[in-house]
C-alpha atoms as a PDB file:
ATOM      1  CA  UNK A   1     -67.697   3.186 -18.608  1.00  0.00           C
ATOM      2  CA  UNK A   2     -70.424   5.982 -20.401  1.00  0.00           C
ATOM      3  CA  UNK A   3     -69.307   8.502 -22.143  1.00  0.00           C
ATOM      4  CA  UNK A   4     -69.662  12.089 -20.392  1.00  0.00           C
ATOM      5  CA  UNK A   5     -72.140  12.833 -23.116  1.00  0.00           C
ATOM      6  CA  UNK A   6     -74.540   9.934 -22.818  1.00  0.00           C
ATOM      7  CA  UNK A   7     -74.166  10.135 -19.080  1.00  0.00           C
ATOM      8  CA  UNK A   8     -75.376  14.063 -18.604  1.00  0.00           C
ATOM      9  CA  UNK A   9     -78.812  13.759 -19.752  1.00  0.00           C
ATOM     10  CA  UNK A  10     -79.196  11.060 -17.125  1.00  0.00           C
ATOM     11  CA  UNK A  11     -77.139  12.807 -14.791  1.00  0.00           C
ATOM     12  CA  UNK A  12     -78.995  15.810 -14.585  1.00  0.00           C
ATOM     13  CA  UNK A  13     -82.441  14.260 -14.484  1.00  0.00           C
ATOM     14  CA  UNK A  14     -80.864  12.593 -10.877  1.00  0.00           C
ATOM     15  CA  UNK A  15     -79.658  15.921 -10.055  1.00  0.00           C
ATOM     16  CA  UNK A  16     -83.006  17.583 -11.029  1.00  0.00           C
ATOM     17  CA  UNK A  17     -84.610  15.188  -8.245  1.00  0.00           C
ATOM     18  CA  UNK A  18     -82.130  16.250  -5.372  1.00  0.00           C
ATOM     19  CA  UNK A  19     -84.103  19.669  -5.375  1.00  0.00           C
ATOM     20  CA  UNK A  20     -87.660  17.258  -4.464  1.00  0.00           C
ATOM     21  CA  UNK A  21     -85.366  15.720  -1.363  1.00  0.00           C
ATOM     22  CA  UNK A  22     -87.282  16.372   1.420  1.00  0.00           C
ATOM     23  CA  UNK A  23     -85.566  14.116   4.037  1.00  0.00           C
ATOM     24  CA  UNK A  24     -81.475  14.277   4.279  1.00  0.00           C
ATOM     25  CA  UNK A  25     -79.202  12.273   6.156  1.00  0.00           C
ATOM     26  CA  UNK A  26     -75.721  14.025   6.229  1.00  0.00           C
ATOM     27  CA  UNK A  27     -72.553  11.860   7.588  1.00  0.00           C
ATOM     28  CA  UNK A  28     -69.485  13.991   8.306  1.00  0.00           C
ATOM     29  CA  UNK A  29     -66.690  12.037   8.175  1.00  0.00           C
ATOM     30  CA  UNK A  30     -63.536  12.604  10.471  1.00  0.00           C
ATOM     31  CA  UNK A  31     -61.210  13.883   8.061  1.00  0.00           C
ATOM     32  CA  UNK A  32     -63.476  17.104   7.045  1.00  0.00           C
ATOM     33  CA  UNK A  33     -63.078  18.715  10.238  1.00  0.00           C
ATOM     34  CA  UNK A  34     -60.240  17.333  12.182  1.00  0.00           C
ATOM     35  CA  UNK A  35     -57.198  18.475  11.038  1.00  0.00           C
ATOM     36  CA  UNK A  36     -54.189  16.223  11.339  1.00  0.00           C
ATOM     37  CA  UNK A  37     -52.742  17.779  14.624  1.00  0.00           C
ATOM     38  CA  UNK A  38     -56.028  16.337  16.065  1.00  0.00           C
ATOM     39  CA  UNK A  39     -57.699  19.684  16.642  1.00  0.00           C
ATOM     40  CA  UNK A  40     -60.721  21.076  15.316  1.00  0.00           C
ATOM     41  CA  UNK A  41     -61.630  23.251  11.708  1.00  0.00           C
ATOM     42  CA  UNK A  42     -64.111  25.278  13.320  1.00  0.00           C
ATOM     43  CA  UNK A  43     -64.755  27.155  10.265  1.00  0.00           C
ATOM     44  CA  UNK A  44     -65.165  24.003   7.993  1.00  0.00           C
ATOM     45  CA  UNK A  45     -67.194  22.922  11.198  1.00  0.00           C
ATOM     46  CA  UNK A  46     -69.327  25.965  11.494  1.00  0.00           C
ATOM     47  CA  UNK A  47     -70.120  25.854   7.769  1.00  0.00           C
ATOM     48  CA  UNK A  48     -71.434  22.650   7.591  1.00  0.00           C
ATOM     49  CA  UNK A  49     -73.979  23.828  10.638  1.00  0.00           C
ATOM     50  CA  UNK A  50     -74.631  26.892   8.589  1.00  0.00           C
ATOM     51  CA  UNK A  51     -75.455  24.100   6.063  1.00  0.00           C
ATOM     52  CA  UNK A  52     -77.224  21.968   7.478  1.00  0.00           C
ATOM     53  CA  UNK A  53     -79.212  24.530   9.200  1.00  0.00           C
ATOM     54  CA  UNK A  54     -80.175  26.492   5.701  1.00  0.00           C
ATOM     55  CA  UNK A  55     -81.872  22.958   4.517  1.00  0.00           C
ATOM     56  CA  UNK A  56     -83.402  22.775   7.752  1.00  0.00           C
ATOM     57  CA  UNK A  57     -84.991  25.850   7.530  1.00  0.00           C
ATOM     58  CA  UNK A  58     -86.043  25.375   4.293  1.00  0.00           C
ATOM     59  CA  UNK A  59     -88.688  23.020   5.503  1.00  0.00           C
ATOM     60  CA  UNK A  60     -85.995  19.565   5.224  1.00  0.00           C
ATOM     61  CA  UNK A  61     -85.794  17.352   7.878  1.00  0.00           C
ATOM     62  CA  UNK A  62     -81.755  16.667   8.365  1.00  0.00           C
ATOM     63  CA  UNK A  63     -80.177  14.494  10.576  1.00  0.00           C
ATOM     64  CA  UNK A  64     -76.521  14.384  11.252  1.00  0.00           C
ATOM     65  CA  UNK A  65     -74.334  11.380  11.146  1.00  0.00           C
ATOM     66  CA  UNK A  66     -70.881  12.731  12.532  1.00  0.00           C
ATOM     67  CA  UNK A  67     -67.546  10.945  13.248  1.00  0.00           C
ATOM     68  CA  UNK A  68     -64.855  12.818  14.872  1.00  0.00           C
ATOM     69  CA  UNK A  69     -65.299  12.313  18.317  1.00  0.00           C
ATOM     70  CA  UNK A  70     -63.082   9.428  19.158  1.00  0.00           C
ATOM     71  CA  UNK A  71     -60.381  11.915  17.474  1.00  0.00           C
ATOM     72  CA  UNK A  72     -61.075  14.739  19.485  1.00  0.00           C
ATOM     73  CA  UNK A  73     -60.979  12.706  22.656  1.00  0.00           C
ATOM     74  CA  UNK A  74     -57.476  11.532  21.336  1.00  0.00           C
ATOM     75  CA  UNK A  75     -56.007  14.706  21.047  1.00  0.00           C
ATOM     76  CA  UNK A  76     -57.473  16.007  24.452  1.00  0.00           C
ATOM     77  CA  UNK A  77     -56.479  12.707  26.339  1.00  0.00           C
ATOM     78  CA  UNK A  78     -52.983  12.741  24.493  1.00  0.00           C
ATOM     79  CA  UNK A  79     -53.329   8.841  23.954  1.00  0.00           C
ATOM     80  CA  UNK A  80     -53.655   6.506  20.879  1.00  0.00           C
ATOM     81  CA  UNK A  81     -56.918   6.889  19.262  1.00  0.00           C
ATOM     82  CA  UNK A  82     -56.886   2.854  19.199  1.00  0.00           C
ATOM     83  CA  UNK A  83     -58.544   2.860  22.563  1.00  0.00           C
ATOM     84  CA  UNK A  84     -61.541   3.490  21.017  1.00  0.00           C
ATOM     85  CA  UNK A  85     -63.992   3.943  24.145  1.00  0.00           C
ATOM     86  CA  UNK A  86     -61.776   5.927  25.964  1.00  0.00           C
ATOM     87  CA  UNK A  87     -61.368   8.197  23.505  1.00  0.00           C
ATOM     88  CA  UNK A  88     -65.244   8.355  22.088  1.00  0.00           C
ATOM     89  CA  UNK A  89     -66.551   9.101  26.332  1.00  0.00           C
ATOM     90  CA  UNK A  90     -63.866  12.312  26.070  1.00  0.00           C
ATOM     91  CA  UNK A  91     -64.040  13.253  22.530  1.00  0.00           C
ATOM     92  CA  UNK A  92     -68.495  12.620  22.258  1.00  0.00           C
ATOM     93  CA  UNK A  93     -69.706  15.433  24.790  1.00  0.00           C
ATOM     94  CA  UNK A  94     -66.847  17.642  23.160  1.00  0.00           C
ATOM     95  CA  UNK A  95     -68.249  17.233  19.503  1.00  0.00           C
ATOM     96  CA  UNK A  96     -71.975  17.457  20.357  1.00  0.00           C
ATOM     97  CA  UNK A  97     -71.095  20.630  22.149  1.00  0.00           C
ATOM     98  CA  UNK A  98     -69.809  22.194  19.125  1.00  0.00           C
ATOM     99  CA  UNK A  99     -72.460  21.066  16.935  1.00  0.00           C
ATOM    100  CA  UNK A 100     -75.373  22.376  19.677  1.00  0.00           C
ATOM    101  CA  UNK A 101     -74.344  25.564  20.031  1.00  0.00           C
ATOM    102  CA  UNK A 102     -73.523  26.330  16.293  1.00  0.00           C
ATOM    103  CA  UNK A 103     -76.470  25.805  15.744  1.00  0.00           C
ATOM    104  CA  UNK A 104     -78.299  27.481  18.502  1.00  0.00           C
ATOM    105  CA  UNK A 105     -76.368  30.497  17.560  1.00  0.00           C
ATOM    106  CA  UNK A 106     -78.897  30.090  14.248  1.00  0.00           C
ATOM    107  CA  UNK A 107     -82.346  29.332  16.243  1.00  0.00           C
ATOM    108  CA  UNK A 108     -81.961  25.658  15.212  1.00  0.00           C
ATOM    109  CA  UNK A 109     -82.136  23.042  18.151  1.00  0.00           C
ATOM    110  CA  UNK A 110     -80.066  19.806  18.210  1.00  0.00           C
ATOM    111  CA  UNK A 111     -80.409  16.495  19.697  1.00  0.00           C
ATOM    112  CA  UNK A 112     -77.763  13.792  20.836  1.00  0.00           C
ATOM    113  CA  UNK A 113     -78.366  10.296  20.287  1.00  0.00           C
ATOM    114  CA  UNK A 114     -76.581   7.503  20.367  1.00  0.00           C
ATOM    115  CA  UNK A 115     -76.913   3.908  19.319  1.00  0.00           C
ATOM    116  CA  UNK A 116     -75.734   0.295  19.021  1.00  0.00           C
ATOM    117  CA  UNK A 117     -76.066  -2.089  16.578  1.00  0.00           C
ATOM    118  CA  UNK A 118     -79.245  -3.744  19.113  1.00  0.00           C
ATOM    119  CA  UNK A 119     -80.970  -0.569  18.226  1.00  0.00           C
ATOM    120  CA  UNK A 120     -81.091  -2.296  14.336  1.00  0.00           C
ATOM    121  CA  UNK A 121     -81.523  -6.008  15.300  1.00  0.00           C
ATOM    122  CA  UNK A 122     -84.133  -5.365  18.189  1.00  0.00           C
ATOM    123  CA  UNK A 123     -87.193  -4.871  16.546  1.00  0.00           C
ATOM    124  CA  UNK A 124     -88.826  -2.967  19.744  1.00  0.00           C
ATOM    125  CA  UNK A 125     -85.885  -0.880  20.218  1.00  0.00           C
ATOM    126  CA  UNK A 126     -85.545   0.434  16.241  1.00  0.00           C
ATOM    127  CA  UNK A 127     -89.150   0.979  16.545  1.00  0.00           C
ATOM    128  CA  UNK A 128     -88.654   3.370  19.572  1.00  0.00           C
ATOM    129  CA  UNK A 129     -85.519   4.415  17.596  1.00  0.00           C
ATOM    130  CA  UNK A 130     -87.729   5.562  14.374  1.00  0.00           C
ATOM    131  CA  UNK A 131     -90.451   7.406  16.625  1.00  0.00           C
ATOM    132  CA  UNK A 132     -88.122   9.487  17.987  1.00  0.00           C
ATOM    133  CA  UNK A 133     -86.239  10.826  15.146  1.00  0.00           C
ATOM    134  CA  UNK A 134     -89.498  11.470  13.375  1.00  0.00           C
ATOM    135  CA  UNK A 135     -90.768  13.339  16.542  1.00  0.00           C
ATOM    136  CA  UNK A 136     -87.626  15.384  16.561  1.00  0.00           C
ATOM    137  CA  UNK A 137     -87.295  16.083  12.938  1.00  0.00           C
ATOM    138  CA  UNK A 138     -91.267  17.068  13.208  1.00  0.00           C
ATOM    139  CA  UNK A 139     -90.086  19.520  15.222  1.00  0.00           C
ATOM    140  CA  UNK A 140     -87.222  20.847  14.147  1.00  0.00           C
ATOM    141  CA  UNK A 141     -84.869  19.609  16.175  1.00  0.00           C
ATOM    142  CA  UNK A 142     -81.626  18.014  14.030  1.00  0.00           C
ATOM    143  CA  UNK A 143     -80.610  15.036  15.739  1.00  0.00           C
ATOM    144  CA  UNK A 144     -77.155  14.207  16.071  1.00  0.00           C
ATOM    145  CA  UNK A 145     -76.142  10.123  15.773  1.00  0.00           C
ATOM    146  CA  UNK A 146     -73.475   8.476  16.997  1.00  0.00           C
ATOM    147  CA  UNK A 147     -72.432   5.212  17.721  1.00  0.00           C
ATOM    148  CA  UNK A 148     -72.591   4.352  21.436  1.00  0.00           C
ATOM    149  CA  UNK A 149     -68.814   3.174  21.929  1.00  0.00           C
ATOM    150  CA  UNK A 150     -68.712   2.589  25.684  1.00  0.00           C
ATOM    151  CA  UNK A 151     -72.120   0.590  25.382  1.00  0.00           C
ATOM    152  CA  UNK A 152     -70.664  -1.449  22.993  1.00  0.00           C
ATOM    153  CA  UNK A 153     -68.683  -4.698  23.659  1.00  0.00           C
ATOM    154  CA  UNK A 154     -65.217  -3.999  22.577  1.00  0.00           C
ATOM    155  CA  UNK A 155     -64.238  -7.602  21.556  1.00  0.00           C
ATOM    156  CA  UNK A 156     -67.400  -7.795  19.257  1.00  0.00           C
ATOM    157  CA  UNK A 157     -65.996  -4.126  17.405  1.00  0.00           C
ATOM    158  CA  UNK A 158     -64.506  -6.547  14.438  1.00  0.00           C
ATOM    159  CA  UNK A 159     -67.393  -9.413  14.523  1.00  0.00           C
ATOM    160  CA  UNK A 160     -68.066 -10.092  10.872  1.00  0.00           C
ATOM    161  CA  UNK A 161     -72.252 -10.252  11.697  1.00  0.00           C
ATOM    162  CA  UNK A 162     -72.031  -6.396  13.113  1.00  0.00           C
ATOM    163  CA  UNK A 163     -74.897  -4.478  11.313  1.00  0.00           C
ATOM    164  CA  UNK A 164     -72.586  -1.240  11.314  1.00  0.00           C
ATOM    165  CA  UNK A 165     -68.998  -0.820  12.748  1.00  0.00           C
ATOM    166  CA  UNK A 166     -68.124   2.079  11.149  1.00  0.00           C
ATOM    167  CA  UNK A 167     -70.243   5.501  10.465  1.00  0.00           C
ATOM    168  CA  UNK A 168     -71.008   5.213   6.548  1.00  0.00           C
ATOM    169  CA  UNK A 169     -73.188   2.484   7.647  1.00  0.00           C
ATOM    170  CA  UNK A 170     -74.415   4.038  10.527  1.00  0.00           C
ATOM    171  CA  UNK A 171     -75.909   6.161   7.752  1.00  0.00           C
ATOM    172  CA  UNK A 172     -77.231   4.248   5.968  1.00  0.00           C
ATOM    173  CA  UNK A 173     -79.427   2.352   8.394  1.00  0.00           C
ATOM    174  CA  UNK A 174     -80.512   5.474   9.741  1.00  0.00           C
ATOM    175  CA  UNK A 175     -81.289   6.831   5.860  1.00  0.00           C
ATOM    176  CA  UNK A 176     -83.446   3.636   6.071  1.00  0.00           C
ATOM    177  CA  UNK A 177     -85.171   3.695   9.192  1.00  0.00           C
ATOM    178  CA  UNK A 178     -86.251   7.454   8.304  1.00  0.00           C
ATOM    179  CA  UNK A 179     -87.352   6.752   4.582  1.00  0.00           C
ATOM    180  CA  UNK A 180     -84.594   9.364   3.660  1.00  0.00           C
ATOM    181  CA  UNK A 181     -84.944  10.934  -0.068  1.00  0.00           C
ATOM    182  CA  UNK A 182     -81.067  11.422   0.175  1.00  0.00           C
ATOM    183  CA  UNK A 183     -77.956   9.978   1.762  1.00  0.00           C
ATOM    184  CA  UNK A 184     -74.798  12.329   1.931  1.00  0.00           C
ATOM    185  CA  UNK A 185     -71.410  11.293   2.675  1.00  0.00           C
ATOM    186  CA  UNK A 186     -69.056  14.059   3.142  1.00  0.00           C
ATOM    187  CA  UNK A 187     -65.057  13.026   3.128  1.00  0.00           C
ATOM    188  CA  UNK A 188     -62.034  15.092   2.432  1.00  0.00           C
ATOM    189  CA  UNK A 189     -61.979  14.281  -1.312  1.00  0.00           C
ATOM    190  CA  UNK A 190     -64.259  15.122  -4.411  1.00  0.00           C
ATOM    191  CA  UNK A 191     -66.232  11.965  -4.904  1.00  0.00           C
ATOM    192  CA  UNK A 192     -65.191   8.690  -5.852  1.00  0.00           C
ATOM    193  CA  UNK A 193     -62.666   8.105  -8.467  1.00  0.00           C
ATOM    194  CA  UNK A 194     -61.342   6.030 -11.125  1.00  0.00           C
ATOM    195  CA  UNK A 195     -58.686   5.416  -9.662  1.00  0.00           C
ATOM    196  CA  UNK A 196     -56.076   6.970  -6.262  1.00  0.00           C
ATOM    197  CA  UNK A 197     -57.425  10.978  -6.114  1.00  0.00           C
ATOM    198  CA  UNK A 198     -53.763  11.667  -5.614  1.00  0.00           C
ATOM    199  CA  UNK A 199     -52.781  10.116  -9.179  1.00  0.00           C
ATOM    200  CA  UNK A 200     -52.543  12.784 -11.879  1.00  0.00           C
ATOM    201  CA  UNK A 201     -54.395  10.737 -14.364  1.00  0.00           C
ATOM    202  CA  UNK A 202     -56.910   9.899 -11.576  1.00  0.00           C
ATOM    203  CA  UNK A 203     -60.775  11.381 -12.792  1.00  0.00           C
ATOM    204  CA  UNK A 204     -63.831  11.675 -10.589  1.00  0.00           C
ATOM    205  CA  UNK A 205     -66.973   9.310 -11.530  1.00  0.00           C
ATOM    206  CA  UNK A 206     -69.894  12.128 -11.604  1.00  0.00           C
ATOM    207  CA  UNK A 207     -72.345   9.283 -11.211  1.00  0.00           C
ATOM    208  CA  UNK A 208     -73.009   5.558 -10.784  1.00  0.00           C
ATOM    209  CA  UNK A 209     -75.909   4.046 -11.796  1.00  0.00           C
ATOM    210  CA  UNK A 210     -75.530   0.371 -11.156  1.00  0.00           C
ATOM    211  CA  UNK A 211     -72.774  -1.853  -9.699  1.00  0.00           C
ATOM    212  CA  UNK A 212     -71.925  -0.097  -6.657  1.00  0.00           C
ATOM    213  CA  UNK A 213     -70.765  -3.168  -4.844  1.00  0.00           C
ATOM    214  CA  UNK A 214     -68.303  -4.161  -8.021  1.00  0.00           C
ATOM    215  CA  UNK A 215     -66.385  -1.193  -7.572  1.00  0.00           C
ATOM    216  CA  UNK A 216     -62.820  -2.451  -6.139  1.00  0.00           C
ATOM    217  CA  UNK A 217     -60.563   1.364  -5.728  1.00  0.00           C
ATOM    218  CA  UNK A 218     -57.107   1.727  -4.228  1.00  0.00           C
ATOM    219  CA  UNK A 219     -57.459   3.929  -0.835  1.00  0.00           C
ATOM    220  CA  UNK A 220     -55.241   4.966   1.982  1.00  0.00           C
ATOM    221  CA  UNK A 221     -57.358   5.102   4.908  1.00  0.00           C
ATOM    222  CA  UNK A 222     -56.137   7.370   7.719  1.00  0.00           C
ATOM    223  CA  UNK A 223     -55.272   6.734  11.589  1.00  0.00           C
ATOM    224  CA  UNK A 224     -58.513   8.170  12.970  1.00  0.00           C
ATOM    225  CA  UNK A 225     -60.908   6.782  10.289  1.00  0.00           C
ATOM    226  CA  UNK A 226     -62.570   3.334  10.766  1.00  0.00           C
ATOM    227  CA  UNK A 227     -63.921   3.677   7.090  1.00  0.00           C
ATOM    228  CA  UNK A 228     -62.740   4.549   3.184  1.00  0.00           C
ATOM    229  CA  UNK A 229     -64.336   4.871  -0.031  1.00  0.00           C
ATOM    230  CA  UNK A 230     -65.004   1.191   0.027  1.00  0.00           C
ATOM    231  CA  UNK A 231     -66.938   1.564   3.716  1.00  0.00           C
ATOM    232  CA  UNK A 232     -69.102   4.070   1.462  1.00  0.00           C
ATOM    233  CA  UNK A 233     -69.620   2.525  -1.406  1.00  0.00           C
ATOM    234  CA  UNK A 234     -70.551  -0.453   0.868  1.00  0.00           C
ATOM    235  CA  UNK A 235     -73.323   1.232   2.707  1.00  0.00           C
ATOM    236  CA  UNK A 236     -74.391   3.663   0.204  1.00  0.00           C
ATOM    237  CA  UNK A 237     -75.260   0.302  -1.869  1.00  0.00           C
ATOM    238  CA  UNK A 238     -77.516  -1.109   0.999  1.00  0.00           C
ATOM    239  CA  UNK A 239     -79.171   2.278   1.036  1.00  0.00           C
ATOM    240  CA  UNK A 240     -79.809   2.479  -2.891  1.00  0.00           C
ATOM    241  CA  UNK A 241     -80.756  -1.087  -2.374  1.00  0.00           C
ATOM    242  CA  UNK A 242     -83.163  -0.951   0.449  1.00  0.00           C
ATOM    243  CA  UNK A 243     -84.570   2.597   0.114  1.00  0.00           C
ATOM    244  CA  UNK A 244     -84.428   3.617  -3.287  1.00  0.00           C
ATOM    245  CA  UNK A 245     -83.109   6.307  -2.116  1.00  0.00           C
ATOM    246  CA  UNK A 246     -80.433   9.246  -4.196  1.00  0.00           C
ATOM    247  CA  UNK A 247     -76.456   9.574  -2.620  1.00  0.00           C
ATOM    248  CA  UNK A 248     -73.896  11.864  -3.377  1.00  0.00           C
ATOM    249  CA  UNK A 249     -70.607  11.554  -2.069  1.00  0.00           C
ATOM    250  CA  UNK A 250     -68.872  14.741  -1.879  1.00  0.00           C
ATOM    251  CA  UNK A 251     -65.892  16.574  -0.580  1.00  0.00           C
ATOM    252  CA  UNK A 252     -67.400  18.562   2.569  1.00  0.00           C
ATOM    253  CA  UNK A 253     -64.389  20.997   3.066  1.00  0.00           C
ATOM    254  CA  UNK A 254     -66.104  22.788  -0.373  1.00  0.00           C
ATOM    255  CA  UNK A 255     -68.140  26.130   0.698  1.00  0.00           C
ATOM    256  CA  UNK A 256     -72.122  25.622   0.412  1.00  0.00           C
ATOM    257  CA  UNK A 257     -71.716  21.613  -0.205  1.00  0.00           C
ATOM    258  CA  UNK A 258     -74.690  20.963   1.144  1.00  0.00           C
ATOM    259  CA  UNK A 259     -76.747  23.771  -0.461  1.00  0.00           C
ATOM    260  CA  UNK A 260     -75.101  22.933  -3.790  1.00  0.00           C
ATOM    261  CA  UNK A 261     -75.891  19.258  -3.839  1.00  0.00           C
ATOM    262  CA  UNK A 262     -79.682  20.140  -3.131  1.00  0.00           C
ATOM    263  CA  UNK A 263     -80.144  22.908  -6.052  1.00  0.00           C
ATOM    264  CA  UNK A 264     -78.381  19.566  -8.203  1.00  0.00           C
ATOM    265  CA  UNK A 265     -75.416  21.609  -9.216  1.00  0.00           C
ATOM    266  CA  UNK A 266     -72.495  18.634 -10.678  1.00  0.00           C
ATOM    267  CA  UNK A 267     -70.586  18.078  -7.570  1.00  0.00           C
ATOM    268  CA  UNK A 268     -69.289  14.781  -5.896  1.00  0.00           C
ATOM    269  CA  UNK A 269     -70.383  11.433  -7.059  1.00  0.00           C
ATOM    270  CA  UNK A 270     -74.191  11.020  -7.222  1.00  0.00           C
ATOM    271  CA  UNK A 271     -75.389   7.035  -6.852  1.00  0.00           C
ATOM    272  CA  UNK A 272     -78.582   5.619  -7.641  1.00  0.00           C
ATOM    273  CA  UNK A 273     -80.465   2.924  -9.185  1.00  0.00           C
ATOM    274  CA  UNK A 274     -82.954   3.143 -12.375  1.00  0.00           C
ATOM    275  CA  UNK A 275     -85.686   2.508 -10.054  1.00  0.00           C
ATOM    276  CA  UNK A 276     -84.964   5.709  -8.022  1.00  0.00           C
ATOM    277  CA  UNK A 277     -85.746   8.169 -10.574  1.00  0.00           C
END
């Protein structure tokens, strides 16, 4: 591993490009908002709409990635967020709710929109995919993605040719369809570490420059998450890979995450190639 001191003047010329990023895609991952009682954080919620909404009216084009809906429609169905489908038709309409009308309360208008993995491997239907979040983010309008869990064949949800099963990936195809200057990943930890974030000698990685896919880490993944630090590391690879694109995984319970990453403060784990800069 570099040393902190021959990694910072590297570091910071990465972080110096996050303030160019003109196109964001921001996934929310399950755990930032939904606390473990199943209900919602609307203030870590709201904040992230503040967020998002901030870069949007700074002339970015975001689009929104969120989990959390087959965990809200747990909690309101009181039944085992295993039955996936069930859960994602109560919990879907619930989240996109929330995330309309947050930010309508700031003059920013939202879009739902969800998709399969035949929106990927059907060349006609990615193509209609792509022209409509560039006509939305033309105008404004955030779109929120999703995966389309009813429309999906349950029996195929752990078929090793799936293009994306979980949301990290989801992500990343999207940050790919949309020539996206920057992939975020928001979980309920820091970044990536060295080793368990609950070890005491454990210490965040404030950057990876090569060998994303090498990385093997010790995770607990939780009940309502589909997807760890691996699942990211997985799909922010095929991003770096495909689009050449910047991603920082960061902790999105932090105040101004979003804000901070783009005015390349140090915070979370920033991953990109050589040929990115």
């Amino acid at each position: 591993m570099m040393t902190d001191s021959v990694m910072e003047p590297i570091a910071m010329n990465f972080r110096e490009q996050l303030r160019r990023a003109r196109t964001i895609v921001v996934k929310v991952g399950t755990r930032v908002f939904l606390q473990p009682d199943g209900t919602v954080a609307a203030d870590v919620l709201n904040g992230l709409v503040k967020s998002i909404a901030t870069l949007r009216l700074s002339r970015r084009r975001v689009l929104l990635v969120s989990s959390g809906a087959v965990g809200i429609g747990a909690n309101h169905l009181k039944i085992s967020p295993g039955m996936v489908s069930v859960c994602a038709a109560a919990g879907q309409s619930v989240l996109t709710s929330m995330y309309q009308n947050g930010f309508a309360a700031l003059d920013v208008a939202a879009a739902q929109i969800l998709v399969t993995d035949d929106d990927f491997a059907d060349a006609e239907r990615h193509e209609r995919l792509c022209n409509t979040l560039q006509h939305l983010t033309r105008l404004g309008v955030v779109p929120i993605i999703n995966e389309n869990h009813v429309a999906a064949q349950a029996e195929d949800a752990q078929r090793d040719d799936r293009i994306f099963c979980e949301n990290d990936m989801l992500a990343s195809l999207v940050a790919t369809a949309v020539g996206a200057d920057l992939l975020v990943l928001l979980t309920d930890v820091d970044g990536v570490y060295d080793g368990h974030p609950n070890h005491a000698n454990a210490s965040l990685i404030p950057e990876i420059r090569s060998g994303v896919r090498d990385f093997e880490l010790t995770e607990q993944v939780g009940e309502l998450s589909r997807g760890g630090i691996t699942a990211k590391l997985k799909a922010v690879a095929h991003a770096v890979e495909t689009n050449r694109l910047v991603a920082v995984i960061a902790n999105g319970r932090t105040p101004d995450v979003l804000e901070n990453i783009v005015r390349g403060h140090q915070i979370g784990t920033l991953i990109a190639s050589a040929e990115a800069q």
